[in-house]
N, C-alpha and C. Protein backbone atom coordinates (compact mmCIF):
# COMPACT_ATOMS: atom_id res chain seq x y z
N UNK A 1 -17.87 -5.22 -4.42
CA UNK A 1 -17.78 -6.19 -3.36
C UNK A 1 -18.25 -7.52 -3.91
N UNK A 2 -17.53 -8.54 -3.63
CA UNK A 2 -17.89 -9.71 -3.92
C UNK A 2 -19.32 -10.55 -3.45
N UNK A 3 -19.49 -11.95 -4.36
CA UNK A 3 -20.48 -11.92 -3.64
C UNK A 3 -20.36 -12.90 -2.01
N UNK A 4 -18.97 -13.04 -1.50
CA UNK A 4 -18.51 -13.97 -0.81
C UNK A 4 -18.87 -13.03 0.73
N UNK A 5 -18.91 -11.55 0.26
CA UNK A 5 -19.30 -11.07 1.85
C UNK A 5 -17.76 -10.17 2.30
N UNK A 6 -16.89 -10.14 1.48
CA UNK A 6 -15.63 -9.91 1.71
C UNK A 6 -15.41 -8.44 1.35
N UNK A 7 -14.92 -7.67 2.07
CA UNK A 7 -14.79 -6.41 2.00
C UNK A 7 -14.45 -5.97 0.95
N UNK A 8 -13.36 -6.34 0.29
CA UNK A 8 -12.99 -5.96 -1.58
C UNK A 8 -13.16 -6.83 -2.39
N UNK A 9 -12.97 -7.03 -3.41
CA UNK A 9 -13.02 -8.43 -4.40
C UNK A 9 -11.95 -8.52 -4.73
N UNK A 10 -11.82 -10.01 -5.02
CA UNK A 10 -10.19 -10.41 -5.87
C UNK A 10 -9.56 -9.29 -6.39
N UNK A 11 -10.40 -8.96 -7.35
CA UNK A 11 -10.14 -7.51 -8.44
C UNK A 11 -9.46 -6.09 -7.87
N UNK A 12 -10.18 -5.48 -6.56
CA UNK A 12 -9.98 -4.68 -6.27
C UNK A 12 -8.64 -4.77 -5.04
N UNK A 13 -9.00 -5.78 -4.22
CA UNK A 13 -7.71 -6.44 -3.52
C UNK A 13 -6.17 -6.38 -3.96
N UNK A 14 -6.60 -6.65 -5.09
CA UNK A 14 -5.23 -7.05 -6.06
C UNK A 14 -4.49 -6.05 -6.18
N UNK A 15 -5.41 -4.73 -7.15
CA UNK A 15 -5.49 -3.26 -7.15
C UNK A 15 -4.41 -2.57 -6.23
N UNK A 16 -5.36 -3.16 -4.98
CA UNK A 16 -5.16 -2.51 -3.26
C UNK A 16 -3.36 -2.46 -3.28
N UNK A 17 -3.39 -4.20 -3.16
CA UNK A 17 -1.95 -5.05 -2.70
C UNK A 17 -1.02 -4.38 -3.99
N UNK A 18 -1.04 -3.65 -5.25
CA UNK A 18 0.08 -3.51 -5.82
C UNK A 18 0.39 -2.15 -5.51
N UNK A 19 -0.98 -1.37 -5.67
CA UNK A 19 -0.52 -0.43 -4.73
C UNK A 19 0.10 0.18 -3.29
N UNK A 20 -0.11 -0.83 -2.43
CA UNK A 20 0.83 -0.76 -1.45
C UNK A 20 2.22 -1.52 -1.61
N UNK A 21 2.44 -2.67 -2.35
CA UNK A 21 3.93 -2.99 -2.65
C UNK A 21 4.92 -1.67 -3.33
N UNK A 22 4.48 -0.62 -3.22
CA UNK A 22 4.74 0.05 -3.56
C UNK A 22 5.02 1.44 -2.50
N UNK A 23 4.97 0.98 -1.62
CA UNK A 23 5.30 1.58 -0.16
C UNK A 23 6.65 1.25 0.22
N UNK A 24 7.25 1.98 0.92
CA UNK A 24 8.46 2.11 1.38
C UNK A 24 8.61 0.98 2.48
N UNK A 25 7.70 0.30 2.98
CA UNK A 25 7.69 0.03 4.34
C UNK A 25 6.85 1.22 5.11
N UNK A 26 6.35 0.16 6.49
CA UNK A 26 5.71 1.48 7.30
C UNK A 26 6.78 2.38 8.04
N UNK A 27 6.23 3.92 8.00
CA UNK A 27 7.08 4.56 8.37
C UNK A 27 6.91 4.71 9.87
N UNK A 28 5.51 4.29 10.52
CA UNK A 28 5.41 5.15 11.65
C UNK A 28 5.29 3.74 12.72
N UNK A 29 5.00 3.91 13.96
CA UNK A 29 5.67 2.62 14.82
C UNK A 29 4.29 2.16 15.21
N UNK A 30 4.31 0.93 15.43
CA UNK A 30 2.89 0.67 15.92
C UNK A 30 2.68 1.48 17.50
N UNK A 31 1.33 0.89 17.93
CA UNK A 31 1.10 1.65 19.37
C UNK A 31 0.47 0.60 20.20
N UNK A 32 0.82 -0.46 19.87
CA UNK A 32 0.65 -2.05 20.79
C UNK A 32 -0.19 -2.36 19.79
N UNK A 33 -1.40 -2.30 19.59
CA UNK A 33 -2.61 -2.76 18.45
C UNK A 33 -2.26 -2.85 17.14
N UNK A 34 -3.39 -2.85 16.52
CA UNK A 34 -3.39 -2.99 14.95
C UNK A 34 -2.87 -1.41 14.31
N UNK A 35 -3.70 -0.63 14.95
CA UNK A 35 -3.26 0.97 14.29
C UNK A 35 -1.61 1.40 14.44
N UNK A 36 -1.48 2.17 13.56
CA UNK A 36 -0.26 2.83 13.39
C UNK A 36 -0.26 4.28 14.13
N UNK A 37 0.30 4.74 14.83
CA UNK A 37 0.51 6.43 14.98
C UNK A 37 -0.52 7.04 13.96
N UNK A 38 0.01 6.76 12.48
CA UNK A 38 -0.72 7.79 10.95
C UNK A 38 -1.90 6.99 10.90
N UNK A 39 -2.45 5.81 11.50
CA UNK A 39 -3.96 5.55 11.49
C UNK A 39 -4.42 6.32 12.22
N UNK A 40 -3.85 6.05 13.82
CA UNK A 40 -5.11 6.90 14.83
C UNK A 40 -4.74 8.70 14.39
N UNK A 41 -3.94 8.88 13.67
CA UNK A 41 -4.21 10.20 13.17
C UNK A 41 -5.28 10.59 12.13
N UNK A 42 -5.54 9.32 11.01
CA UNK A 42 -6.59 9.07 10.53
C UNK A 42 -7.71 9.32 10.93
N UNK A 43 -7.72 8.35 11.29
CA UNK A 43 -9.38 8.52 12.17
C UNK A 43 -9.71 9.82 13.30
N UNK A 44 -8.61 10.29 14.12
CA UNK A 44 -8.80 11.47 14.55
C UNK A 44 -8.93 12.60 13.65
N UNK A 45 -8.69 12.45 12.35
CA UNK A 45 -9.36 13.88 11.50
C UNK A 45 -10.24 13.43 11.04
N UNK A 46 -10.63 12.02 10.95
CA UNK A 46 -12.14 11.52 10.18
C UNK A 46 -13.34 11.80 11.03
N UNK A 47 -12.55 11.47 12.41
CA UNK A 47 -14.11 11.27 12.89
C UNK A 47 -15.09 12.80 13.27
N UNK A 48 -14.49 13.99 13.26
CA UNK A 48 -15.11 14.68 13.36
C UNK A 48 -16.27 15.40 12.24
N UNK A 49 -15.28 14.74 11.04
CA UNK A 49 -16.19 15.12 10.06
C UNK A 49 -16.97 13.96 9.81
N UNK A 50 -17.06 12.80 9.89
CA UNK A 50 -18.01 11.71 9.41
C UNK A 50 -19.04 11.36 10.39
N UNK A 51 -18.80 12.28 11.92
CA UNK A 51 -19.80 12.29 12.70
C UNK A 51 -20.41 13.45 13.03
N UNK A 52 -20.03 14.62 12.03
CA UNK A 52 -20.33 15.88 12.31
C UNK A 52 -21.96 16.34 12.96
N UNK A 53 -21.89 17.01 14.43
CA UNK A 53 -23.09 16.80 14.82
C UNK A 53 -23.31 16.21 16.18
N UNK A 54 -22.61 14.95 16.03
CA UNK A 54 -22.87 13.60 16.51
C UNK A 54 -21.37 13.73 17.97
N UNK A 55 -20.85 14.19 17.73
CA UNK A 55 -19.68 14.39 18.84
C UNK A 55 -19.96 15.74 19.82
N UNK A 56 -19.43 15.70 21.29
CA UNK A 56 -19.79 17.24 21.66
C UNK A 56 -18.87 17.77 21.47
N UNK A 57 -19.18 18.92 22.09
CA UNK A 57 -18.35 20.12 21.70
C UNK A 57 -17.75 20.94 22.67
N UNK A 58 -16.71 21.43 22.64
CA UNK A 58 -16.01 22.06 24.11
C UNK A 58 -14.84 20.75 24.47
N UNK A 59 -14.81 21.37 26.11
CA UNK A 59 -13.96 20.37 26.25
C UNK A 59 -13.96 18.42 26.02
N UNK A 60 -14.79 18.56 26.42
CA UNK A 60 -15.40 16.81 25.70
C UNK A 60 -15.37 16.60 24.31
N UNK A 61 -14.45 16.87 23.40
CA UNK A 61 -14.60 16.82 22.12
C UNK A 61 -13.56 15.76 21.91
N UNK A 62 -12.32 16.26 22.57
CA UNK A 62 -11.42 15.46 22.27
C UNK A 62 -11.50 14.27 22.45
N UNK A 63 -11.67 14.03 24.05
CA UNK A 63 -12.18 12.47 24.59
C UNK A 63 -12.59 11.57 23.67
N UNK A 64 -13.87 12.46 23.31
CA UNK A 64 -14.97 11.32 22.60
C UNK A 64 -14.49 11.31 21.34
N UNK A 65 -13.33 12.08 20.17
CA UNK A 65 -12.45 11.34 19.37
C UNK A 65 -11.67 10.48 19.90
N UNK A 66 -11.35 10.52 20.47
CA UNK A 66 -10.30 9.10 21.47
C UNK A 66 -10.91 7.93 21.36
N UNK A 67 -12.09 8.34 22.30
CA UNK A 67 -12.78 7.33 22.46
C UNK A 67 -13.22 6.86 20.86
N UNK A 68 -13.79 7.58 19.98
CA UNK A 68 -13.85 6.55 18.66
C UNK A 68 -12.55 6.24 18.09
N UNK A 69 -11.56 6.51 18.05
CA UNK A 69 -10.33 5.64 17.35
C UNK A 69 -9.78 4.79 18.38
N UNK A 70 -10.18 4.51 19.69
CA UNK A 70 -9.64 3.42 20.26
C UNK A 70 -11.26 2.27 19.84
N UNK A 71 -12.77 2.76 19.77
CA UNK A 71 -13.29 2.06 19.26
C UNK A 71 -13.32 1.10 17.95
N UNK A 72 -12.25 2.22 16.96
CA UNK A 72 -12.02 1.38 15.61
C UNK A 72 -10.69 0.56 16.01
N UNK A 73 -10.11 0.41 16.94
CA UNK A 73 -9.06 -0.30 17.51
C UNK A 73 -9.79 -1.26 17.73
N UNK A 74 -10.99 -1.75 18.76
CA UNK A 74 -11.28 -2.95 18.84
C UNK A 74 -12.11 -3.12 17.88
N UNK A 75 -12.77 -2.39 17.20
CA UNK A 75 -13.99 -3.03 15.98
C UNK A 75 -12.61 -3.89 14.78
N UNK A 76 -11.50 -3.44 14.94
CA UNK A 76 -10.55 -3.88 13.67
C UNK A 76 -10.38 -5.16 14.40
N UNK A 77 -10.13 -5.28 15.80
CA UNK A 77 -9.22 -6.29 16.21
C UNK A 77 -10.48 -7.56 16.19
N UNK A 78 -11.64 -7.07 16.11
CA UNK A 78 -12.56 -8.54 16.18
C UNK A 78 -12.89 -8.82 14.54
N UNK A 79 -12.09 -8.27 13.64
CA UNK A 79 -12.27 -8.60 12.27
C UNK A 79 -11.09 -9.74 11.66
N UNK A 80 -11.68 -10.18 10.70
CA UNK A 80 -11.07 -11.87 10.13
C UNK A 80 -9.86 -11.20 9.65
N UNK A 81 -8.55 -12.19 10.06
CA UNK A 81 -7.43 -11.54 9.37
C UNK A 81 -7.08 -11.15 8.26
N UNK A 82 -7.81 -11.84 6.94
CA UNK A 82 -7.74 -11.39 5.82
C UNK A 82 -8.32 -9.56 5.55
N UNK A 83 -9.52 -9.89 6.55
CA UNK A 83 -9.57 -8.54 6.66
C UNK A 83 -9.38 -7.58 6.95
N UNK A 84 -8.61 -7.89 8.12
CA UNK A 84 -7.56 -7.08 8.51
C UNK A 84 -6.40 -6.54 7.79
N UNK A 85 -6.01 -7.49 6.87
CA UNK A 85 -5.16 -7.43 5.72
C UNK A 85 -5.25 -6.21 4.99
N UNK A 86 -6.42 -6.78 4.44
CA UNK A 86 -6.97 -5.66 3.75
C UNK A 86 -7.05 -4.13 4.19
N UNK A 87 -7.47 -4.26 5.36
CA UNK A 87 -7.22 -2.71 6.24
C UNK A 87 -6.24 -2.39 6.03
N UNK A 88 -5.52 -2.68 6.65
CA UNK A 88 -4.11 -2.66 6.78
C UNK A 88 -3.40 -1.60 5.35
N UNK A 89 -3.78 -2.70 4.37
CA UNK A 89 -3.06 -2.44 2.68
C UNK A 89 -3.58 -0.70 2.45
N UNK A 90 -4.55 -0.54 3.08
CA UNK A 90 -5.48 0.04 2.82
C UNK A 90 -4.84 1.44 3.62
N UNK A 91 -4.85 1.40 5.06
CA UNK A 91 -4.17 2.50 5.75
C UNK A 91 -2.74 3.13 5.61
N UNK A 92 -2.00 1.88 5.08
CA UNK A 92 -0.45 2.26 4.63
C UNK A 92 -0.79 2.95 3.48
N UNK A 93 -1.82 2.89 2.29
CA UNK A 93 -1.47 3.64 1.41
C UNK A 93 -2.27 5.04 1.78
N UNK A 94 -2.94 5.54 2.64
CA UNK A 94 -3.22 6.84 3.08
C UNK A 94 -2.33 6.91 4.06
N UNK A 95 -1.86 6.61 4.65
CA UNK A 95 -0.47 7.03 5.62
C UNK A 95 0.63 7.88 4.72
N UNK A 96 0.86 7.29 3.35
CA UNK A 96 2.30 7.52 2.89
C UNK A 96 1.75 8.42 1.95
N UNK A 97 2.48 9.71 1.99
CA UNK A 97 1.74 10.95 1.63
C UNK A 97 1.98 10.77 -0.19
N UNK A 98 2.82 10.41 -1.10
CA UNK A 98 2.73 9.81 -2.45
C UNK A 98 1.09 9.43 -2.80
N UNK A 99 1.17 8.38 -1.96
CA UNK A 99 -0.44 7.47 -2.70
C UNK A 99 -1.74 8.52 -2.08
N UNK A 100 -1.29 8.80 -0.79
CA UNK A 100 -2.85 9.83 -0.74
C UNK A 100 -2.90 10.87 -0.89
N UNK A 101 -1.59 11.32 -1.90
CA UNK A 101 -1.87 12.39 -2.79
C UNK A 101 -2.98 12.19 -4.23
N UNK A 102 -2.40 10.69 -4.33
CA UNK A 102 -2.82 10.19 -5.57
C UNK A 102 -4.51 9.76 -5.60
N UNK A 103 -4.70 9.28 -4.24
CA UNK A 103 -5.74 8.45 -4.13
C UNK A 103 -7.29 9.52 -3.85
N UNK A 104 -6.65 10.24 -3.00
CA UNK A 104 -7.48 11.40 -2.35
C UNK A 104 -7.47 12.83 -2.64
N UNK A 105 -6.17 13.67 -3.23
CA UNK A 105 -5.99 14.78 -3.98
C UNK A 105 -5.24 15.40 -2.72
N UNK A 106 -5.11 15.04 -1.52
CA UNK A 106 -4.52 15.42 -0.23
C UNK A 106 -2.95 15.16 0.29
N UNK A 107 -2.18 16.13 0.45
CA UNK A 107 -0.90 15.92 0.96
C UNK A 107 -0.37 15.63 1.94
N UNK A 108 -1.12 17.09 3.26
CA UNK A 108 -0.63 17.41 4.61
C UNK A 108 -0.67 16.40 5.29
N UNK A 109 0.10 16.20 6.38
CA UNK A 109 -0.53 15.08 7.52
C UNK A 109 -2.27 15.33 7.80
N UNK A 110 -2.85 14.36 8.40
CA UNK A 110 -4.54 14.32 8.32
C UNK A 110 -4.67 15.27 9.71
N UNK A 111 -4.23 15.60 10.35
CA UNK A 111 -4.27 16.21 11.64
C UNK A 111 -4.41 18.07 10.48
N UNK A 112 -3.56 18.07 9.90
CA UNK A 112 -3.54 19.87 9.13
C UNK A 112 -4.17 20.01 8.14
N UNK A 113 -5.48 19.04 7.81
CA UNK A 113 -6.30 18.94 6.41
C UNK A 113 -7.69 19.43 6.99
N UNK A 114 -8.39 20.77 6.36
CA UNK A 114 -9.09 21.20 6.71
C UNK A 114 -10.56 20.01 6.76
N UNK A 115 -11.33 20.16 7.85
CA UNK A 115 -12.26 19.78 7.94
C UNK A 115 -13.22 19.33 6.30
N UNK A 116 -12.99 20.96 5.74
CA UNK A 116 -13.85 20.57 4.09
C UNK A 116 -12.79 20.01 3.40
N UNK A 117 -12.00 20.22 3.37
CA UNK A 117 -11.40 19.36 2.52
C UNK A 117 -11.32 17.70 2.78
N UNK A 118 -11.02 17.61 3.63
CA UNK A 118 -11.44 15.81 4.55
C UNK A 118 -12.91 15.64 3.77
N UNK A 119 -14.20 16.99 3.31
CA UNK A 119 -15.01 15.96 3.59
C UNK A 119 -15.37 15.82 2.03
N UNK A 120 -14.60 16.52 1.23
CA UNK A 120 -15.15 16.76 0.28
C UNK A 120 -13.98 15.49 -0.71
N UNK A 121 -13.13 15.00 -0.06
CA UNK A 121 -11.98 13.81 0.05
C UNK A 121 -13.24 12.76 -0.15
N UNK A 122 -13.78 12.44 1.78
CA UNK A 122 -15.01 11.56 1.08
C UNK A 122 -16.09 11.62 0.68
N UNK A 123 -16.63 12.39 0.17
CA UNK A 123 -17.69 12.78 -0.91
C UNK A 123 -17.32 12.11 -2.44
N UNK A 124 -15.87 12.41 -2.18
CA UNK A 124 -15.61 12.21 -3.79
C UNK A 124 -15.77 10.65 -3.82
N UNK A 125 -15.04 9.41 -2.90
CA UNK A 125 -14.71 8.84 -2.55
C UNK A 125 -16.45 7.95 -2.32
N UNK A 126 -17.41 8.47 -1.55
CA UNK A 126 -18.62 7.63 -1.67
C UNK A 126 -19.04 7.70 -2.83
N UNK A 127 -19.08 9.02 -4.06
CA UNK A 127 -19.79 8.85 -5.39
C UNK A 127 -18.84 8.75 -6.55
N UNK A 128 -17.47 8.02 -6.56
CA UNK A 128 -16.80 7.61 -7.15
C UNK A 128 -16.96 6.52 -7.75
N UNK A 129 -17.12 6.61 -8.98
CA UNK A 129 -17.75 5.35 -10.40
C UNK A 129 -16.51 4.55 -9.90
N UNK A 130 -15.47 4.36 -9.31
CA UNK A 130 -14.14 3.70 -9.33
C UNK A 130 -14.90 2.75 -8.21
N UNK A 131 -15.04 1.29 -7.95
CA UNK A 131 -15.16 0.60 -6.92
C UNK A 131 -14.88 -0.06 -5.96
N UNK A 132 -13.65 0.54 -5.65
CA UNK A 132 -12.81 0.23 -4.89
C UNK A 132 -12.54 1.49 -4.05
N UNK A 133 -12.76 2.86 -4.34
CA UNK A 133 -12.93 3.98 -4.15
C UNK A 133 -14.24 4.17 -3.23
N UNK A 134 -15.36 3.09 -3.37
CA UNK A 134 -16.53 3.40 -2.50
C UNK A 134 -16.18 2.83 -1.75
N UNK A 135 -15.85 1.52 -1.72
CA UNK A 135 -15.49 -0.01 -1.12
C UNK A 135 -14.77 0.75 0.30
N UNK A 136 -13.52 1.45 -0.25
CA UNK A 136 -12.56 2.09 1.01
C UNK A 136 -13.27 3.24 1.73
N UNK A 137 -13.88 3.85 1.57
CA UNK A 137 -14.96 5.14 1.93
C UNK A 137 -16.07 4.51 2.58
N UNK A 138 -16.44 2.81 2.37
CA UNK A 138 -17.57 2.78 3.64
C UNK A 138 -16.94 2.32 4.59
N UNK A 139 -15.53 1.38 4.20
CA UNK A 139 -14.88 1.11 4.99
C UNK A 139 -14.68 1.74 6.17
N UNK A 140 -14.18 2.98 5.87
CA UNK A 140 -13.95 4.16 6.66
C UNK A 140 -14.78 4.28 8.06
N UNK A 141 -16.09 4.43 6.72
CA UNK A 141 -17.50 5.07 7.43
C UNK A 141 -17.79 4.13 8.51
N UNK A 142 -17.92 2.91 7.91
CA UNK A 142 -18.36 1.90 9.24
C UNK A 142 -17.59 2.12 10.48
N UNK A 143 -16.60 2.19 10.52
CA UNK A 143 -15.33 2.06 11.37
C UNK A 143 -15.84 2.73 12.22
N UNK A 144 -16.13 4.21 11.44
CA UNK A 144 -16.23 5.27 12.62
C UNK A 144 -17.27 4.98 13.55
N UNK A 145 -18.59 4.43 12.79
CA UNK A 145 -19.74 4.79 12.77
C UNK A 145 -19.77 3.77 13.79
N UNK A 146 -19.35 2.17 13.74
CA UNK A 146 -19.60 1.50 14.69
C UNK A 146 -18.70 1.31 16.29
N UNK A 147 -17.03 2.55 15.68
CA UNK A 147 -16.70 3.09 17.44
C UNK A 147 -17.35 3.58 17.81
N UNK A 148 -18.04 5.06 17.21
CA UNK A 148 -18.96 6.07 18.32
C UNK A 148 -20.51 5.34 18.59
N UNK A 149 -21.19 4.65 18.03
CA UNK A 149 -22.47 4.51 17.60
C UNK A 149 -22.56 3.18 18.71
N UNK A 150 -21.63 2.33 19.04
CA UNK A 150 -21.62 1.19 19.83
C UNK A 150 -21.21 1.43 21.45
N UNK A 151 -20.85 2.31 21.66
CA UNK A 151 -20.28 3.00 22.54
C UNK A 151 -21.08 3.95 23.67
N UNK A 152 -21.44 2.81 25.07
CA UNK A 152 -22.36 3.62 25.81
C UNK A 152 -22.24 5.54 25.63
N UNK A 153 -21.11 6.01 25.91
CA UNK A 153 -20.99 7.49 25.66
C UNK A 153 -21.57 8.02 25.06
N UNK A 154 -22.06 7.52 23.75
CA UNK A 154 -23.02 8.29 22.54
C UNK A 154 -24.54 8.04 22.67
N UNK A 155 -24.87 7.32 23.87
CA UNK A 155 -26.20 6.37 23.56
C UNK A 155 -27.04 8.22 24.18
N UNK A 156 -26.64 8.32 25.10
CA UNK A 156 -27.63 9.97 25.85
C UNK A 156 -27.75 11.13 24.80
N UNK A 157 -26.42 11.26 24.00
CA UNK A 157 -26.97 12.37 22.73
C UNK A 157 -27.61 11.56 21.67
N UNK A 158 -28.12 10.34 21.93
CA UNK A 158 -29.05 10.25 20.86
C UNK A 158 -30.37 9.92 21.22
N UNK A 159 -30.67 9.44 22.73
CA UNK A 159 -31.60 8.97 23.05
C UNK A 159 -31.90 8.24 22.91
N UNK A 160 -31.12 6.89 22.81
CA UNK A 160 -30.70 5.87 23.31
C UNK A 160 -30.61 5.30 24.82
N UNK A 161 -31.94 4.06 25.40
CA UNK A 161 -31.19 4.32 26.80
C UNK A 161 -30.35 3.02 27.12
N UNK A 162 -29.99 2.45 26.32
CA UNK A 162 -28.98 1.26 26.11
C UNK A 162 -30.38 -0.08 25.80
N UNK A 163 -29.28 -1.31 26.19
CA UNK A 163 -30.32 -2.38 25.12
C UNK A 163 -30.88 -3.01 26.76
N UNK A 164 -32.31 -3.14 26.41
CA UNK A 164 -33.22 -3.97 27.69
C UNK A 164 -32.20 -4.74 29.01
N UNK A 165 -32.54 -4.66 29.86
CA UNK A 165 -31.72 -5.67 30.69
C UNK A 165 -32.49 -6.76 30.62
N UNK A 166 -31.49 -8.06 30.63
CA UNK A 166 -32.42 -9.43 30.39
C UNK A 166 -32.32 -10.13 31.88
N UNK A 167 -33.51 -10.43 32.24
CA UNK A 167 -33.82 -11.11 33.31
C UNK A 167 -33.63 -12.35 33.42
């Protein structure tokens, strides 16, 4: 990471952008927002494992994945367009099953990728000497971390009782 504050560096950006010129085009349709169909499929197999614990269980499971990939819907949409960019470069090449074969060791759509295997994807991915490889893996992480984690719904399983009321 640069020292400008910017999610990738020139270097790794660059990286990013040739590797996605190398995409077909997106295959899947947007859904009004920034995400694609194969994002919020993304993040619906991420978030159970990157919040493992942290989500309930039973019927409320699903919801509260919803509820975090429509949270990384607005955490993306209040981010600087370049950075968005960058997302972006970033989700098309795990969307298109070629590069996140390449990138991640993973084929299936993210919806039929076992839980360990998703996590052991980012395991590799946070202690990867490659830096652009961590860079995209906190990426991830934040995403998730600041839909569910910002999100009155999660504040009671953590004991959280929200922030002071100001008088």
């Amino acid at each position: 990471m640069s020292g400008t504050g910017a999610l990738f560096s020139r270097r790794e950006a660059l990286r990013l952008g040739l590797l996605a010129s190398l995409l077909p085009g997106s295959a899947t349709a947007a859904t009004g927002g920034f995400l694609m169909v194969g994002d919020r499929a993304l993040f619906g197999a991420l978030a159970p494992v990157l919040l493992a614990g942290a989500l309930p269980i039973g019927k409320d499971r699903a919801a509260a994945i919803e509820v975090v990939v429509a949270g990384v819907e607005r955490a993306v949409a209040g981010l600087p367009p370049s950075t968005q960019a960058e997302l972006r470069q970033l989700f098309d090449l795990l969307g298109f099953a070629p590069t996140r074969l390449l990138l991640t060791g993973l084929w299936g759509d993210w919806p039929e990728i076992s839980p360990e295997r998703l996590d052991a994807f980012l395991v590799d991915w946070r202690q990867s000497s490659i830096g652009l490889l961590r860079v995209a893996y906190f990426a991830l992480h934040e995403l998730v971390f600041a839909a569910w984690y910002g999100n009155p719904q999660s504040w009671s399983r953590i004991g959280y009782p929200g922030p002071p009321e100001l008088s």
